[in-house]
PDB file of N, CA and C in Angstrom:
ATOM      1  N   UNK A   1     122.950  95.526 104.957  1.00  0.00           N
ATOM      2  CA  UNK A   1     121.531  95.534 104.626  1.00  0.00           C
ATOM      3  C   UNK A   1     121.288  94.571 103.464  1.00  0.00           C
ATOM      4  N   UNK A   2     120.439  93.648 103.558  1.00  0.00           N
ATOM      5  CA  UNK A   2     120.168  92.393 102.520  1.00  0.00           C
ATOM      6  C   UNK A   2     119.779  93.083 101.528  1.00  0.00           C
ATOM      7  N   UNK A   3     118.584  92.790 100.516  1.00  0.00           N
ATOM      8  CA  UNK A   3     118.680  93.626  98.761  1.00  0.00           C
ATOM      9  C   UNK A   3     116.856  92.922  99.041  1.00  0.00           C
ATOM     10  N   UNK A   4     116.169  93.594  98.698  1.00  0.00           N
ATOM     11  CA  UNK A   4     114.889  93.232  98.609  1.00  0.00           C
ATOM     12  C   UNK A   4     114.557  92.541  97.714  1.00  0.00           C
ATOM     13  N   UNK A   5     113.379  91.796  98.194  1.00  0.00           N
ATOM     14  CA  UNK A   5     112.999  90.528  97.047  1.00  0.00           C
ATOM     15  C   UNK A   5     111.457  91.133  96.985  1.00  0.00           C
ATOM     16  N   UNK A   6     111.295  91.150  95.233  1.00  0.00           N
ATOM     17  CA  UNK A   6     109.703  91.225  94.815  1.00  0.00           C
ATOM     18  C   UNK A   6     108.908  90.028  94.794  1.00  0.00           C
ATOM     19  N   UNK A   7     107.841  90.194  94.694  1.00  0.00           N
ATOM     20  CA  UNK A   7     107.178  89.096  94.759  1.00  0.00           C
ATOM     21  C   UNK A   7     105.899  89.252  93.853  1.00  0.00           C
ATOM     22  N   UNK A   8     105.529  88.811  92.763  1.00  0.00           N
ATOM     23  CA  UNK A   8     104.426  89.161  92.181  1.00  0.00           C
ATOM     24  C   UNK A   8     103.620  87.424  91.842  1.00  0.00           C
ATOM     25  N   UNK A   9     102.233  88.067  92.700  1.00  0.00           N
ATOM     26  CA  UNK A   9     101.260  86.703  93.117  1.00  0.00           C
ATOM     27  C   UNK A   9     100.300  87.107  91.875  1.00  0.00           C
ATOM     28  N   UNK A  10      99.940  86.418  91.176  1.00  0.00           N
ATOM     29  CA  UNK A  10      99.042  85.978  89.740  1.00  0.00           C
ATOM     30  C   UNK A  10      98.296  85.040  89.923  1.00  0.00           C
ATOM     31  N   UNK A  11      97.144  85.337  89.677  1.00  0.00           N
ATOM     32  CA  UNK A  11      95.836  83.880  89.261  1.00  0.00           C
ATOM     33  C   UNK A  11      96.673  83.063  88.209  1.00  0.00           C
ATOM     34  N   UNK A  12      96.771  81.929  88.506  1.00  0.00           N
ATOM     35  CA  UNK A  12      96.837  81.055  87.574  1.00  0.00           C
ATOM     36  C   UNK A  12      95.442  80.678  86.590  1.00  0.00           C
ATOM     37  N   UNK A  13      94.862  80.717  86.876  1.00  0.00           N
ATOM     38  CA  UNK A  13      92.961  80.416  86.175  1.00  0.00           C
ATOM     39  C   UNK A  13      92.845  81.283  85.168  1.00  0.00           C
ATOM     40  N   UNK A  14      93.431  82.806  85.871  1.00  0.00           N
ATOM     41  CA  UNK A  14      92.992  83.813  84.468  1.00  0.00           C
ATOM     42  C   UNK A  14      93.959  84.413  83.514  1.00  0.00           C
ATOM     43  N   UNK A  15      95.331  83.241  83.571  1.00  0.00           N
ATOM     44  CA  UNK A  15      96.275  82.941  82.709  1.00  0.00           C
ATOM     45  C   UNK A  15      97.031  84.307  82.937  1.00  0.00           C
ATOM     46  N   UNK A  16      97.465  85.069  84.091  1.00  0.00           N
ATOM     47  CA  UNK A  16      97.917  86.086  84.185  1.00  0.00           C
ATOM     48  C   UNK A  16      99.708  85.712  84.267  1.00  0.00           C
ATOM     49  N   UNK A  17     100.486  84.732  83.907  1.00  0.00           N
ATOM     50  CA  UNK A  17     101.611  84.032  84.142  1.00  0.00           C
ATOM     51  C   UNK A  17     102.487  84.962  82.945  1.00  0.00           C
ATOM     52  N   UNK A  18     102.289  85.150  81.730  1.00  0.00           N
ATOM     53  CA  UNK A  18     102.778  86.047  80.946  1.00  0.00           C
ATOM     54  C   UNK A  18     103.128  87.521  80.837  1.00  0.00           C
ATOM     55  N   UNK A  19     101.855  87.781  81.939  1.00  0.00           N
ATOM     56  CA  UNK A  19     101.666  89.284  82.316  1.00  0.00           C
ATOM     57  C   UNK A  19     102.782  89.696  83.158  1.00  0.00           C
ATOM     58  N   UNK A  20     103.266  88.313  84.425  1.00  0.00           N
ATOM     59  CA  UNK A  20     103.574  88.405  85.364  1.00  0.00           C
ATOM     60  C   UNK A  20     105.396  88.596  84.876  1.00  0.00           C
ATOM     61  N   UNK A  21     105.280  87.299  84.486  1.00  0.00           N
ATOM     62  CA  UNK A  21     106.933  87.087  83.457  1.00  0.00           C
ATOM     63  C   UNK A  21     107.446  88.896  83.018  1.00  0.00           C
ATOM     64  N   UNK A  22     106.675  89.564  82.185  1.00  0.00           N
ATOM     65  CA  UNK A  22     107.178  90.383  82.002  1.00  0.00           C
ATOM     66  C   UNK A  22     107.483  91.381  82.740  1.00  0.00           C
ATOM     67  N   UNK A  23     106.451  91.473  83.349  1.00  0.00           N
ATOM     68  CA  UNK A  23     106.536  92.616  84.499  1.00  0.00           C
ATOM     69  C   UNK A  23     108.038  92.573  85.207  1.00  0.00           C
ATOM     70  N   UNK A  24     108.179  91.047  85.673  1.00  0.00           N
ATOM     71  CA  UNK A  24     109.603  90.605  86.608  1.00  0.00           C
ATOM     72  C   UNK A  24     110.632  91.006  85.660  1.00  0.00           C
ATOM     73  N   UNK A  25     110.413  90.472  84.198  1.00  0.00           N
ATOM     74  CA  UNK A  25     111.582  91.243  83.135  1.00  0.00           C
ATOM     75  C   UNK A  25     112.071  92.803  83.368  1.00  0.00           C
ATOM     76  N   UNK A  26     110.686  93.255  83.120  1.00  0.00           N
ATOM     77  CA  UNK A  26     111.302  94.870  83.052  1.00  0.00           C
ATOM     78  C   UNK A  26     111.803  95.129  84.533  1.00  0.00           C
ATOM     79  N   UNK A  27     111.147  94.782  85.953  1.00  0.00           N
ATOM     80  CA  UNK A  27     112.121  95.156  86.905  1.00  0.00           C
ATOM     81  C   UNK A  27     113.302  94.759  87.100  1.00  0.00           C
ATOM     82  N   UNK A  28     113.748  93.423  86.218  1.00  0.00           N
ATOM     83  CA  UNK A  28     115.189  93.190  86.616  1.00  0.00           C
ATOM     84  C   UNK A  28     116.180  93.946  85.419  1.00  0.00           C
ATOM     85  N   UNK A  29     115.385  94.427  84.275  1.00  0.00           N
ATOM     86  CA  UNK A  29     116.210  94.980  83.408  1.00  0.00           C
ATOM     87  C   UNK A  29     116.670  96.452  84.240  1.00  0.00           C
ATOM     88  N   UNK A  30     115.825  96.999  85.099  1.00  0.00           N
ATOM     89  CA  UNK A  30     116.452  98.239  85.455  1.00  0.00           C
ATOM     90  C   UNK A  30     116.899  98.170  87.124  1.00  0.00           C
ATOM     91  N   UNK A  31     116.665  97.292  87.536  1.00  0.00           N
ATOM     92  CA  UNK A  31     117.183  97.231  89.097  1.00  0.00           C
ATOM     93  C   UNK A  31     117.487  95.880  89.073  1.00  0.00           C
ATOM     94  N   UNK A  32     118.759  95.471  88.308  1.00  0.00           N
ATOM     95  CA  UNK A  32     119.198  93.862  88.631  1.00  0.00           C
ATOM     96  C   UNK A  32     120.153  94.210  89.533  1.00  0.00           C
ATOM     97  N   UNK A  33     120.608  95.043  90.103  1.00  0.00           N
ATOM     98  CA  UNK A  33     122.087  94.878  91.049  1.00  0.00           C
ATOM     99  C   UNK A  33     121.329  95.460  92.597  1.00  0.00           C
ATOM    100  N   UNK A  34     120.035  95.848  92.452  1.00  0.00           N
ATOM    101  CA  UNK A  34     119.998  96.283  93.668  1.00  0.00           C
ATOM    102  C   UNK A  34     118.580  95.417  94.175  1.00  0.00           C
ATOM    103  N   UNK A  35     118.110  94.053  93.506  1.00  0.00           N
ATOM    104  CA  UNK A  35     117.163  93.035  93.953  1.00  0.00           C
ATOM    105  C   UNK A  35     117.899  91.883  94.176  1.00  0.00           C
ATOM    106  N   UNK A  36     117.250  91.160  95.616  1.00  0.00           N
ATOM    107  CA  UNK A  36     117.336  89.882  95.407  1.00  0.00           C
ATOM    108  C   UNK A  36     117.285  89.135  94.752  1.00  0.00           C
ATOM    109  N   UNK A  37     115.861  89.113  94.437  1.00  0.00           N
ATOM    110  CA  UNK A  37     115.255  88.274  93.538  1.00  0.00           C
ATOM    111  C   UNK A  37     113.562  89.157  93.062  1.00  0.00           C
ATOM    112  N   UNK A  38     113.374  88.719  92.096  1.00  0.00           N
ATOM    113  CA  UNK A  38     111.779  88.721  91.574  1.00  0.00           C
ATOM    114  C   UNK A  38     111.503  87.288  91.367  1.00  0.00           C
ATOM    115  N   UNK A  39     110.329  87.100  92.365  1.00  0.00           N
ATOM    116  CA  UNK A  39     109.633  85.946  92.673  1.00  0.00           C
ATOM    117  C   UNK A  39     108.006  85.827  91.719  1.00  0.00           C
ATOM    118  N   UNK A  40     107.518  84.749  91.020  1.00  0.00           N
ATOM    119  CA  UNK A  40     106.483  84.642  90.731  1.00  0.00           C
ATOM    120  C   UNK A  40     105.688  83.834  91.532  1.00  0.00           C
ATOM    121  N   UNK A  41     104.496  84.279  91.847  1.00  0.00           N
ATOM    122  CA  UNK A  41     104.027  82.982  93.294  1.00  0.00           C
ATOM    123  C   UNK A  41     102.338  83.073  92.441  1.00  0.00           C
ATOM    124  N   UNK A  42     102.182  81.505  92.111  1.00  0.00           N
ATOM    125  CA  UNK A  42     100.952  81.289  91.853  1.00  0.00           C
ATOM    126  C   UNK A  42      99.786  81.599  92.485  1.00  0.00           C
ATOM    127  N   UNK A  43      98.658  82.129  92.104  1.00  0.00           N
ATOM    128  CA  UNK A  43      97.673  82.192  93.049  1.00  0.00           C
ATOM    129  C   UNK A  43      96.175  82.296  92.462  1.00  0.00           C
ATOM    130  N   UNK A  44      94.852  82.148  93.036  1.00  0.00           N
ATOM    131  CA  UNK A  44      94.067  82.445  92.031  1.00  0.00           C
ATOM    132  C   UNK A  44      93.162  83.122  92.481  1.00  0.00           C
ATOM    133  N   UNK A  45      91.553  82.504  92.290  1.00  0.00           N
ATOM    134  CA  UNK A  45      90.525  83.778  92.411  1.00  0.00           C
ATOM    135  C   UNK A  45      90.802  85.579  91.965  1.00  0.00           C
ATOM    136  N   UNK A  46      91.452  85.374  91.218  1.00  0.00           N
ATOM    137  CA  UNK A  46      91.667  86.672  90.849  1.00  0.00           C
ATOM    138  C   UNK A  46      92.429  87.869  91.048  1.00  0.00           C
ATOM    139  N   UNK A  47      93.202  86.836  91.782  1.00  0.00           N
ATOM    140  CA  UNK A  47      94.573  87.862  92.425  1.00  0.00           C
ATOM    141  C   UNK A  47      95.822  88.237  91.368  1.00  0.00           C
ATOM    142  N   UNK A  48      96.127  89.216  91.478  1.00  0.00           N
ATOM    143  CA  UNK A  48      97.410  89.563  91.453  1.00  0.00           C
ATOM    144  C   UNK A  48      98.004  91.349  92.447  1.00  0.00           C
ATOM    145  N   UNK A  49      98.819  90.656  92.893  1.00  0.00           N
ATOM    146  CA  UNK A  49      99.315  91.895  93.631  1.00  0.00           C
ATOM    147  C   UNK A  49     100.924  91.632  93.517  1.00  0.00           C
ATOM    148  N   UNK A  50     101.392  93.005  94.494  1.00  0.00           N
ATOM    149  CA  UNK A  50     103.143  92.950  94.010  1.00  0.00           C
ATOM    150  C   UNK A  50     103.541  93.327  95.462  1.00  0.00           C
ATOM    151  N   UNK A  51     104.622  92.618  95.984  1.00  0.00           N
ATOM    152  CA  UNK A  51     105.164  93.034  97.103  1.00  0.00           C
ATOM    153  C   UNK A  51     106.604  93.169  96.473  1.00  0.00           C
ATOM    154  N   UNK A  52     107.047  94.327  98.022  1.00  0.00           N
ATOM    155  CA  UNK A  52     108.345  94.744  98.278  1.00  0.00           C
ATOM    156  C   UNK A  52     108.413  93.981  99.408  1.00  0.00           C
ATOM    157  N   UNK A  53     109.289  93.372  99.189  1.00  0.00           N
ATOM    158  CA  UNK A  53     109.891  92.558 100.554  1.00  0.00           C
ATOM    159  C   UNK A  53     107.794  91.793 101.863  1.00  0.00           C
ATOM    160  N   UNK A  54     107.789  92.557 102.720  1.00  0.00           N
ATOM    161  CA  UNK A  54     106.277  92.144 102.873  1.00  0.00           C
ATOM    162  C   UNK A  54     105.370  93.786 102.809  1.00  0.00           C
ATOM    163  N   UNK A  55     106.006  94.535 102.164  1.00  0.00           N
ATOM    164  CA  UNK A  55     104.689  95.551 101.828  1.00  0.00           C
ATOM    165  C   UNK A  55     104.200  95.671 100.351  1.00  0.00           C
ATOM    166  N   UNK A  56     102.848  95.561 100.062  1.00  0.00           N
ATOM    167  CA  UNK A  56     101.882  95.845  99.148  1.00  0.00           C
ATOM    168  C   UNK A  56     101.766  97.081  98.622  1.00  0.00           C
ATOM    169  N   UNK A  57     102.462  97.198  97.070  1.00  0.00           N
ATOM    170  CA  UNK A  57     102.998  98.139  95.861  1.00  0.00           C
ATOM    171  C   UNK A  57     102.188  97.933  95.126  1.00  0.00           C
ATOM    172  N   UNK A  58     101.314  97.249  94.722  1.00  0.00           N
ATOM    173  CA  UNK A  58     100.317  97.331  93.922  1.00  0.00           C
ATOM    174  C   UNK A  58      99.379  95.792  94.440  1.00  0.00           C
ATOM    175  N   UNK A  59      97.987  96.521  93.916  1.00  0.00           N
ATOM    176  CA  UNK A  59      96.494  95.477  93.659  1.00  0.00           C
ATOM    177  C   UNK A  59      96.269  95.241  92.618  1.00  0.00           C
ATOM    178  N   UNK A  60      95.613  94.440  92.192  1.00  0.00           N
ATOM    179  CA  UNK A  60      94.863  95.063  90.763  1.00  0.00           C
ATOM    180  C   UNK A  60      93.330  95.215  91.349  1.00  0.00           C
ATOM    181  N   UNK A  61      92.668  94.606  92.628  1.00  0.00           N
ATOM    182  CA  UNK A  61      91.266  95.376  92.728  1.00  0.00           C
ATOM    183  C   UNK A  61      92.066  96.626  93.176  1.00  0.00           C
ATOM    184  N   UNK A  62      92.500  96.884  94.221  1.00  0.00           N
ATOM    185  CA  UNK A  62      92.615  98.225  95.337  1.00  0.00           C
ATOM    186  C   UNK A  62      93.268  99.433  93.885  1.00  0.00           C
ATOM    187  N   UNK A  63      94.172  99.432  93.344  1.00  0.00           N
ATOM    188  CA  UNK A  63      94.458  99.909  92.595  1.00  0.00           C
ATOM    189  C   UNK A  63      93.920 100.227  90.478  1.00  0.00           C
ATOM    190  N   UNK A  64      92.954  99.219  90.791  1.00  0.00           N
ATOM    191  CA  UNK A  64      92.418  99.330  89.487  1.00  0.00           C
ATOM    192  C   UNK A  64      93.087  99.179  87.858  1.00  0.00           C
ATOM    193  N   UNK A  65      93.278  97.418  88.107  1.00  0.00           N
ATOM    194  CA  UNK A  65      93.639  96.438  86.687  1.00  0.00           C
ATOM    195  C   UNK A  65      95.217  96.228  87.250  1.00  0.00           C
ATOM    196  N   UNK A  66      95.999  96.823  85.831  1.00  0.00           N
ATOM    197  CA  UNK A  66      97.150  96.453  86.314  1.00  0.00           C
ATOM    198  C   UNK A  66      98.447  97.430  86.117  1.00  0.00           C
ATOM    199  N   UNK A  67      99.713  97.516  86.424  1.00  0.00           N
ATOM    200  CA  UNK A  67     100.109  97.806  86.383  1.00  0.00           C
ATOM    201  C   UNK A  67     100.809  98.229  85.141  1.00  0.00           C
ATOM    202  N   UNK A  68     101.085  99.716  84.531  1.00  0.00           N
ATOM    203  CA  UNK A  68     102.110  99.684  83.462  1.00  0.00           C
ATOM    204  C   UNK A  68     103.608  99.413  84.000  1.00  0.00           C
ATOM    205  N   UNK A  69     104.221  99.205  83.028  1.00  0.00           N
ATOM    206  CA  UNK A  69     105.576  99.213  84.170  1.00  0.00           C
ATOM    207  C   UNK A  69     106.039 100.231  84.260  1.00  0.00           C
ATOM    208  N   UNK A  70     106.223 101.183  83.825  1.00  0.00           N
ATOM    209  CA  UNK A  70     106.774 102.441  84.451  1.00  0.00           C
ATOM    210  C   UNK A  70     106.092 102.895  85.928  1.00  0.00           C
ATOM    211  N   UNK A  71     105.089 103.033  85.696  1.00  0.00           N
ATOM    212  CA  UNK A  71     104.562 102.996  87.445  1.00  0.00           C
ATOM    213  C   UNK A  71     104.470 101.881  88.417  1.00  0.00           C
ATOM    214  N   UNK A  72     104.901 100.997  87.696  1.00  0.00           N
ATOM    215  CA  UNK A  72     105.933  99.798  88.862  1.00  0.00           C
ATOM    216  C   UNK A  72     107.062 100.231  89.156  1.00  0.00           C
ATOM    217  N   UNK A  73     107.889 100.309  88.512  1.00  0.00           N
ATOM    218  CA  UNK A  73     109.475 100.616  88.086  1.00  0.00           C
ATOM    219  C   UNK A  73     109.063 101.852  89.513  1.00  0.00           C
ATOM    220  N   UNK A  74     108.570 103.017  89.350  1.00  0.00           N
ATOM    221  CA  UNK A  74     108.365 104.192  90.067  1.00  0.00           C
ATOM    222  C   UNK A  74     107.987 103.525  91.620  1.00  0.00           C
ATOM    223  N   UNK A  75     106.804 102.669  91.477  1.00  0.00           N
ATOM    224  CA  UNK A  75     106.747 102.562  93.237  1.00  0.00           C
ATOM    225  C   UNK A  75     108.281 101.465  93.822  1.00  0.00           C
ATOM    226  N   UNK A  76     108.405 100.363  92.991  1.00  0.00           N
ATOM    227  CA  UNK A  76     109.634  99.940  93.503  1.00  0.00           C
ATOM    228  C   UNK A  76     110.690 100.951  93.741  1.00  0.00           C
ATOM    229  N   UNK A  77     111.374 101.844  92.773  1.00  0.00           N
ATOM    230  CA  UNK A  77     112.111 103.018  93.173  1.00  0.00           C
ATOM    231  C   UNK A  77     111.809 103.660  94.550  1.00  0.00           C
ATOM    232  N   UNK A  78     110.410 103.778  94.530  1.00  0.00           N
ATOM    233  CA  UNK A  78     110.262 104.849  95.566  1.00  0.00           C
ATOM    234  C   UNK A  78     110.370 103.943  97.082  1.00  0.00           C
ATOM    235  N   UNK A  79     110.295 103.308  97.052  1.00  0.00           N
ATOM    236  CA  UNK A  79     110.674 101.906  98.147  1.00  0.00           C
ATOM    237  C   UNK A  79     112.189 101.845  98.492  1.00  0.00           C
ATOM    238  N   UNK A  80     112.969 101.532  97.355  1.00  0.00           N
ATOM    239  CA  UNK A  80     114.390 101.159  97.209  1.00  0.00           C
ATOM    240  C   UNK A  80     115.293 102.307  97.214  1.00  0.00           C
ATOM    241  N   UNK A  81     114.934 103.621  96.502  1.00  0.00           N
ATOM    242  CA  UNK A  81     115.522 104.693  96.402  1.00  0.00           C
ATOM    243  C   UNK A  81     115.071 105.789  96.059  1.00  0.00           C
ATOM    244  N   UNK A  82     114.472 106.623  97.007  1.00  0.00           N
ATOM    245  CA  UNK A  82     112.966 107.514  96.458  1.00  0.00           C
ATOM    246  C   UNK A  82     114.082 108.819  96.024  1.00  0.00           C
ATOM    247  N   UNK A  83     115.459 108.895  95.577  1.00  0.00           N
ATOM    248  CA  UNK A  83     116.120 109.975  95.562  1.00  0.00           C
ATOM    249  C   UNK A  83     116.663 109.559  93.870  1.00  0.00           C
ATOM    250  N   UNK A  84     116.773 108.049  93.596  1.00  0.00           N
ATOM    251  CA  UNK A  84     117.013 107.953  92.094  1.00  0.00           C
ATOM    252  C   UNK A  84     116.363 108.329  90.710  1.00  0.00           C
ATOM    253  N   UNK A  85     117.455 108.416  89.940  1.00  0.00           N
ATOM    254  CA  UNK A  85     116.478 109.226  89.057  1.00  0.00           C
ATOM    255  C   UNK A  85     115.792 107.901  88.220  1.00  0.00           C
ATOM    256  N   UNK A  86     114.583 107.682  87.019  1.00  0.00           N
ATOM    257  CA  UNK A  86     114.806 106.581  86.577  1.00  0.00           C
ATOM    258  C   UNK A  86     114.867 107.306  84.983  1.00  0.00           C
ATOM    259  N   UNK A  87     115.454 108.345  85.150  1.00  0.00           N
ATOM    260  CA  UNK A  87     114.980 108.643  83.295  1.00  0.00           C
ATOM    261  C   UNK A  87     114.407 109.026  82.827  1.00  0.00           C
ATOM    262  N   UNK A  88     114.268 109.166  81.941  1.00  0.00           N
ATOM    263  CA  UNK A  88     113.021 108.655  80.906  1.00  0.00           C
ATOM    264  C   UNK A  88     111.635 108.628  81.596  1.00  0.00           C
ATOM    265  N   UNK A  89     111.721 107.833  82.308  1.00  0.00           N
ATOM    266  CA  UNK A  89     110.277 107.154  83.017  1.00  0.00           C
ATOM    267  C   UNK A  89     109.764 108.011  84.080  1.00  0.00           C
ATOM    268  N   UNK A  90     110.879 109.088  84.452  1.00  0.00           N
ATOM    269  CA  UNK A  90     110.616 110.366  85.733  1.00  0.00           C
ATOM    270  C   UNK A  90     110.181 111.829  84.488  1.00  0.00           C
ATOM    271  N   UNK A  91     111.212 111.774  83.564  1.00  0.00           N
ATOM    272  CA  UNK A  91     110.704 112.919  82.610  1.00  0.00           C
ATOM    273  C   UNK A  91     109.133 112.761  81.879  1.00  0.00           C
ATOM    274  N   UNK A  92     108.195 111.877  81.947  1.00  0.00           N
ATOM    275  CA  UNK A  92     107.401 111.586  81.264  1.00  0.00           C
ATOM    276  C   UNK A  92     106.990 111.005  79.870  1.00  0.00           C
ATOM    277  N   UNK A  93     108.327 111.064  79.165  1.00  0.00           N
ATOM    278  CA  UNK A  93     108.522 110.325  77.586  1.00  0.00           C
ATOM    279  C   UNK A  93     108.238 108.858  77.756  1.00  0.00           C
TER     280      UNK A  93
END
């Protein structure tokens, strides 16, 4: 079985490239052995969304702004391994 690749698409216009950077940080700090890759893919009019491989984990319209990362971290988990624990980030601290 190959290792899933994220993909997080950002407006370039509304300078969301920093937002994006980190976001890809914190998922590879806690799932670097079990991703392909985290991909940044330019985009604009106001997009940003996040794929798992080709399904849609977050909007920022459909879902409302953006993501913290712990509830990234949580839907990627729940994609990749809905039985892992993540910590911290499952206990609520």
């Amino acid at each position: 079985m190959s290792k899933p690749r994220i993909t997080i698409q950002y407006c370039v216009l509304c300078q969301w490239l920093l937002r994006s950077g980190w976001l890809a940080q914190e998922l590879l700090s806690t799932f670097a052995d079990e991703l392909a890759e985290v991909a940044l893919a330019p985009a604009s009019k106001g997009v940003f969304k996040i794929y798992y491989n080709d399904t849609l984990i977050w909007c920022r319209e459909r879902d409302g702004g953006f993501p913290e990362a712990k509830i990234l971290k949580r839907r990627v988990r729940d994609q990749l391994d809905p039985g892992r624990s993540l910590g911290h980030i499952d206990n609520g601290h």
